[in-house]
Protein backbone atom coordinates (compact mmCIF):
# COMPACT_ATOMS: atom_id res chain seq x y z
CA UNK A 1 -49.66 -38.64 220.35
CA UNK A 2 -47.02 -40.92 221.57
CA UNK A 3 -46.74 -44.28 219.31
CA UNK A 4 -47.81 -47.59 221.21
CA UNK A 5 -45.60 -50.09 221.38
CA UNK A 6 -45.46 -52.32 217.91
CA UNK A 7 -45.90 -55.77 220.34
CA UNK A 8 -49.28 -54.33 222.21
CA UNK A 9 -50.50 -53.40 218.31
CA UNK A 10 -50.35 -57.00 217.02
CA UNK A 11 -51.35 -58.31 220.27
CA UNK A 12 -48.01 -60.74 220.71
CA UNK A 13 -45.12 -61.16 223.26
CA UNK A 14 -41.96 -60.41 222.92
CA UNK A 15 -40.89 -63.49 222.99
CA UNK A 16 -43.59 -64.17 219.64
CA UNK A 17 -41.72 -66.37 216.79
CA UNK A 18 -41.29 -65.13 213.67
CA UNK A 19 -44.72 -67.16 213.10
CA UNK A 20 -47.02 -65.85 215.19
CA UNK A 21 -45.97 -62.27 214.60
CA UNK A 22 -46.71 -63.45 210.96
CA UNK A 23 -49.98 -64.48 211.84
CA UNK A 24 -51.39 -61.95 214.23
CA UNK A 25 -50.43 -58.86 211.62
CA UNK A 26 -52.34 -61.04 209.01
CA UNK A 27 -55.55 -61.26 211.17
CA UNK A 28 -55.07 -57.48 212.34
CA UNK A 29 -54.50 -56.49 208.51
CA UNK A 30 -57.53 -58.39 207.40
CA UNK A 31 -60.00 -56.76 209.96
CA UNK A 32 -59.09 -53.20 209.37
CA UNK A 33 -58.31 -53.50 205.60
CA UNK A 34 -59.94 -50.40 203.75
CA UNK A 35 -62.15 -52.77 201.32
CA UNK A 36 -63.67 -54.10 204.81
CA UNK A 37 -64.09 -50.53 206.29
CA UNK A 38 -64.45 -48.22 203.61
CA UNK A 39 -65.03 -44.41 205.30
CA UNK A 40 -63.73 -45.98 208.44
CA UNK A 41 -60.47 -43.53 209.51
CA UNK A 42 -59.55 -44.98 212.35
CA UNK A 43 -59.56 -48.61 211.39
CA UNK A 44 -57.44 -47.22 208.44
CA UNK A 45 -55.09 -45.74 210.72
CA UNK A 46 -55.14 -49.27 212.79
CA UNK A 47 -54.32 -51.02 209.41
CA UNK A 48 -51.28 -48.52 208.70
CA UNK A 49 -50.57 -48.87 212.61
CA UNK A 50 -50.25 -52.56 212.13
CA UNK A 51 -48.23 -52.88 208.74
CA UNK A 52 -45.91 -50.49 210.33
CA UNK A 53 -45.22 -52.50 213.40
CA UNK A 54 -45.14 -56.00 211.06
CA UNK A 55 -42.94 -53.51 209.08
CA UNK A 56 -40.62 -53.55 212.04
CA UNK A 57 -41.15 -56.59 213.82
CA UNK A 58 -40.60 -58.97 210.48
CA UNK A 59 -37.52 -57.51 210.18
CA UNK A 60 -34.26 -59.17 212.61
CA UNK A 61 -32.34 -55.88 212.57
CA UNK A 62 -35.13 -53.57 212.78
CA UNK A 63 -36.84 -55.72 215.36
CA UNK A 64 -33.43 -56.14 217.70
CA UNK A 65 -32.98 -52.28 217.58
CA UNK A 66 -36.27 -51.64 218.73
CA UNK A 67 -36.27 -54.27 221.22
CA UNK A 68 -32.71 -52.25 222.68
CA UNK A 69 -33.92 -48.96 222.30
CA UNK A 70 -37.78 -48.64 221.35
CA UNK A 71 -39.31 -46.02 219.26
CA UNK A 72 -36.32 -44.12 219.54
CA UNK A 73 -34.09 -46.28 217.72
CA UNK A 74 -35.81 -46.33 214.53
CA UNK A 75 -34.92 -42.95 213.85
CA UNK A 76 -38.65 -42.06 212.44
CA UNK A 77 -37.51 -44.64 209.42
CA UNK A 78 -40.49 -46.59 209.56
CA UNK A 79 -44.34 -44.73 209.34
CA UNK A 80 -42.65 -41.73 207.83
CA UNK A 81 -40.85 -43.63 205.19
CA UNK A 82 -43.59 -46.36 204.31
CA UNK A 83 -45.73 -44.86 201.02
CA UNK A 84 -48.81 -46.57 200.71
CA UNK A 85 -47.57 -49.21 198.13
CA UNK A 86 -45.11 -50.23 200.78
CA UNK A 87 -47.94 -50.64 203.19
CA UNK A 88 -50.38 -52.96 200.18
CA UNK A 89 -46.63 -55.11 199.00
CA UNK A 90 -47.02 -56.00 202.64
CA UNK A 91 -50.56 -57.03 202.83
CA UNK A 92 -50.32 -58.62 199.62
CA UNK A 93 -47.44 -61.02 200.44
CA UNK A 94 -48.51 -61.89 203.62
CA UNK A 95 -51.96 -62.59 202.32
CA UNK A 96 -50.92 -64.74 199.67
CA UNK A 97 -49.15 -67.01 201.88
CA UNK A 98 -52.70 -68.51 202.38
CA UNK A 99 -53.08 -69.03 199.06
CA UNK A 100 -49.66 -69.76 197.31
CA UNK A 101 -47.65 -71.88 200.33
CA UNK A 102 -45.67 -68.68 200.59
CA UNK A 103 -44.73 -68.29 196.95
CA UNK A 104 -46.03 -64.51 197.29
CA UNK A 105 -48.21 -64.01 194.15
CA UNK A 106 -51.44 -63.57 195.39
CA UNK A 107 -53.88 -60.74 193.11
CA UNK A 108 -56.91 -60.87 195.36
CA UNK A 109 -55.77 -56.91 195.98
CA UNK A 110 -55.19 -53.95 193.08
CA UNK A 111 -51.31 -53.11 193.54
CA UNK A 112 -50.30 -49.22 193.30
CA UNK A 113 -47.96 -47.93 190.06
CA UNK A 114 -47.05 -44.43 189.57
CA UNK A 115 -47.26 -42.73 186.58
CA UNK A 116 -44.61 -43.86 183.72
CA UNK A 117 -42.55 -46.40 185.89
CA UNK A 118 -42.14 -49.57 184.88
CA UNK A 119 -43.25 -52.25 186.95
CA UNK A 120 -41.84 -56.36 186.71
CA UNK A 121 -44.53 -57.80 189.69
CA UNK A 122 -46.16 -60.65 187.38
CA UNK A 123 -49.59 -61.35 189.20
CA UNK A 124 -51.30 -64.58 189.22
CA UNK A 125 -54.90 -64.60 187.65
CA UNK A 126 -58.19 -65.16 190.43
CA UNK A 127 -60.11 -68.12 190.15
CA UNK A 128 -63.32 -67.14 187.80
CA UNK A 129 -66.72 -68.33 189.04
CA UNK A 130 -70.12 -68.13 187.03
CA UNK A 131 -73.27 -68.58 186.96
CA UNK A 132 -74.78 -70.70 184.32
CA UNK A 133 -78.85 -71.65 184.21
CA UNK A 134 -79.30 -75.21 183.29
CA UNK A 135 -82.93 -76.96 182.80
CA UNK A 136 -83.29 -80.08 183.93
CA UNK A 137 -83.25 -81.93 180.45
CA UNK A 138 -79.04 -80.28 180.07
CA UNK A 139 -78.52 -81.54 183.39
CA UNK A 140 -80.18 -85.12 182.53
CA UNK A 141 -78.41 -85.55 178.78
CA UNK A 142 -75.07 -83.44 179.35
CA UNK A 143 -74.85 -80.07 177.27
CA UNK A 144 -71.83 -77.68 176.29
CA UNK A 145 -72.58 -74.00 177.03
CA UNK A 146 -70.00 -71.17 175.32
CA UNK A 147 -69.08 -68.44 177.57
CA UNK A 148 -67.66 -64.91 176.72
CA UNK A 149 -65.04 -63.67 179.64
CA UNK A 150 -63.34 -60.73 179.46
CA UNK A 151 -59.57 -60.71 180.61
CA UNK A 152 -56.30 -58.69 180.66
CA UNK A 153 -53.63 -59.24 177.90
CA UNK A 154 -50.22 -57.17 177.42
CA UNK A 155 -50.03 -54.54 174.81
CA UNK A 156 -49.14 -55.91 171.41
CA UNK A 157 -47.67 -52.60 170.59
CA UNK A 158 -45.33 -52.40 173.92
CA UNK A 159 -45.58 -55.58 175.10
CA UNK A 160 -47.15 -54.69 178.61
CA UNK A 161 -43.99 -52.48 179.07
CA UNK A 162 -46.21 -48.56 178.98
CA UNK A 163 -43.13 -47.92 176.98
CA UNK A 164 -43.29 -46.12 173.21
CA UNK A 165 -40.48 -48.20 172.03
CA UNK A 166 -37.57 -50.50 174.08
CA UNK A 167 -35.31 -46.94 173.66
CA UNK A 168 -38.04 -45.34 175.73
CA UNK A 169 -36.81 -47.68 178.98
CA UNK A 170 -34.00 -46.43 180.55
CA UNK A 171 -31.78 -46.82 183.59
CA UNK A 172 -33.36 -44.90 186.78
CA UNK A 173 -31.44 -41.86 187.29
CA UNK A 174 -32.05 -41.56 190.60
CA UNK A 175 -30.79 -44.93 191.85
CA UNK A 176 -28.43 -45.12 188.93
CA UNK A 177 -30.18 -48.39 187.83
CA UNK A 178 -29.46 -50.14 191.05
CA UNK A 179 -33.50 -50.44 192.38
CA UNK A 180 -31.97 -49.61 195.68
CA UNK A 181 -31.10 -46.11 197.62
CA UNK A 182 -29.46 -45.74 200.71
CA UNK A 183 -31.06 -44.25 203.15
CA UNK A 184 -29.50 -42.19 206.01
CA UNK A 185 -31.14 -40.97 209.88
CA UNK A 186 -29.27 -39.52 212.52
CA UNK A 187 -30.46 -40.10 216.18
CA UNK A 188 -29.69 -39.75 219.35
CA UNK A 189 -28.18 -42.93 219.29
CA UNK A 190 -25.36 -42.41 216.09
CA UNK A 191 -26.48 -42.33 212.45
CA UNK A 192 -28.54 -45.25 210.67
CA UNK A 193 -28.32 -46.39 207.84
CA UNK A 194 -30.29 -48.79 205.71
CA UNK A 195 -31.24 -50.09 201.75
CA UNK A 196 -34.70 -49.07 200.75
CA UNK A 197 -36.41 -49.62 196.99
CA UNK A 198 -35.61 -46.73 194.83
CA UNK A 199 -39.66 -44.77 194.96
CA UNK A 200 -38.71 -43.42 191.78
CA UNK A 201 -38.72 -46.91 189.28
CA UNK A 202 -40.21 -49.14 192.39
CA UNK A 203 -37.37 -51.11 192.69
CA UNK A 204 -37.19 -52.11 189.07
CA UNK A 205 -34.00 -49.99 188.22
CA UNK A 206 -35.93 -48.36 185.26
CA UNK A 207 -38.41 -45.70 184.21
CA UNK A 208 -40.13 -44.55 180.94
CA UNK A 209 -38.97 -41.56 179.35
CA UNK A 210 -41.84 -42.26 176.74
């Protein structure tokens, strides 16, 4: 099936500021997120539709190829090439500019890890809410209650790392401890090339041997 065009899936213009494109992938994200449709394929293929075209359209060079040559241009580096962390980094920045005035730490959403890489994103802790019964003579005369709440701490033994010991961290061999890899499409149009987070370490530069 042909791919529709990335400005009819958010629903802007092509003349849309950075702003609105902003805004219309946020409301598109938030109706067909999985936690809102769980079972539902095809609004999970609309939410992957629409992170892909945000995906594209956030980005100035991405955006001002496809704008010259469409679908074409991108060389297949954009569905193909986002994982589904890629896809949930996206929601979860965009989604915490509600909540953070764009400082991007927003937890409302689980992040992704794989297996032994070590990972740097420091999330902000959700807003706890309780409920506490109260007669009416506490409420009247004031009354302390104690509460028991269960929450994450790091490791005392690795220090939140998933490492055995600091040796176990090393430098990613696969992006030589850079975070970054370069990668390379040929089209139609001459060969592409662009800077992607290493999938191996996440970005981080490292991995755990141990």
């Amino acid at each position: 099936m042909d791919k529709r065009d990335y400005y009819e899936v958010l629903g802007v213009a092509k003349t849309a500021t950075a702003d609105e494109i902003k805004k219309a992938y946020r409301k598109k994200a938030m109706e067909y997120h999985p936690d809102r449709n769980p079972g539902n394929k095809e609004a999970e293929e609309k939410f992957k539709e629409a992170a892909e075209a945000y995906d594209v359209l956030s980005n100035t060079d991405k955006k001002a190829r496809y704008d010259q040559f469409g679908h074409a241009g991108m060389g297949g580096s954009t569905s193909g090439g986002m994982n589904v962390e890629d896809i949930f980094v996206h929601f979860n920045d965009i989604i915490g500019d509600l909540f953070t005035g764009g400082r991007n730490n927003f937890s409302g959403f689980s992040g992704f890890s794989n297996s032994g890489k070590a990972q740097k994103r420091v999330r902000q802790g959700t807003n706890i809410r309780i409920k506490v019964k109260l007669s009416l003579e506490e409420i009247a005369v004031n009354c302390e209650k104690k509460l028991k709440i269960q929450k994450y701490v790091a490791c005392d033994k690795c220090g939140g790392t998933g490492a055995k010991t600091k040796e176990s961290i090393i430098s990613c061999p696969a992006c030589k401890g850079s975070g970054q890899k370069v990668h390379q499409e040929r089209t139609m149009f001459g060969l592409f090339q662009q800077s992607v987070a290493c999938h191996e370490c996440n970005g981080s530069g490292e991995v755990i041997k141990d």
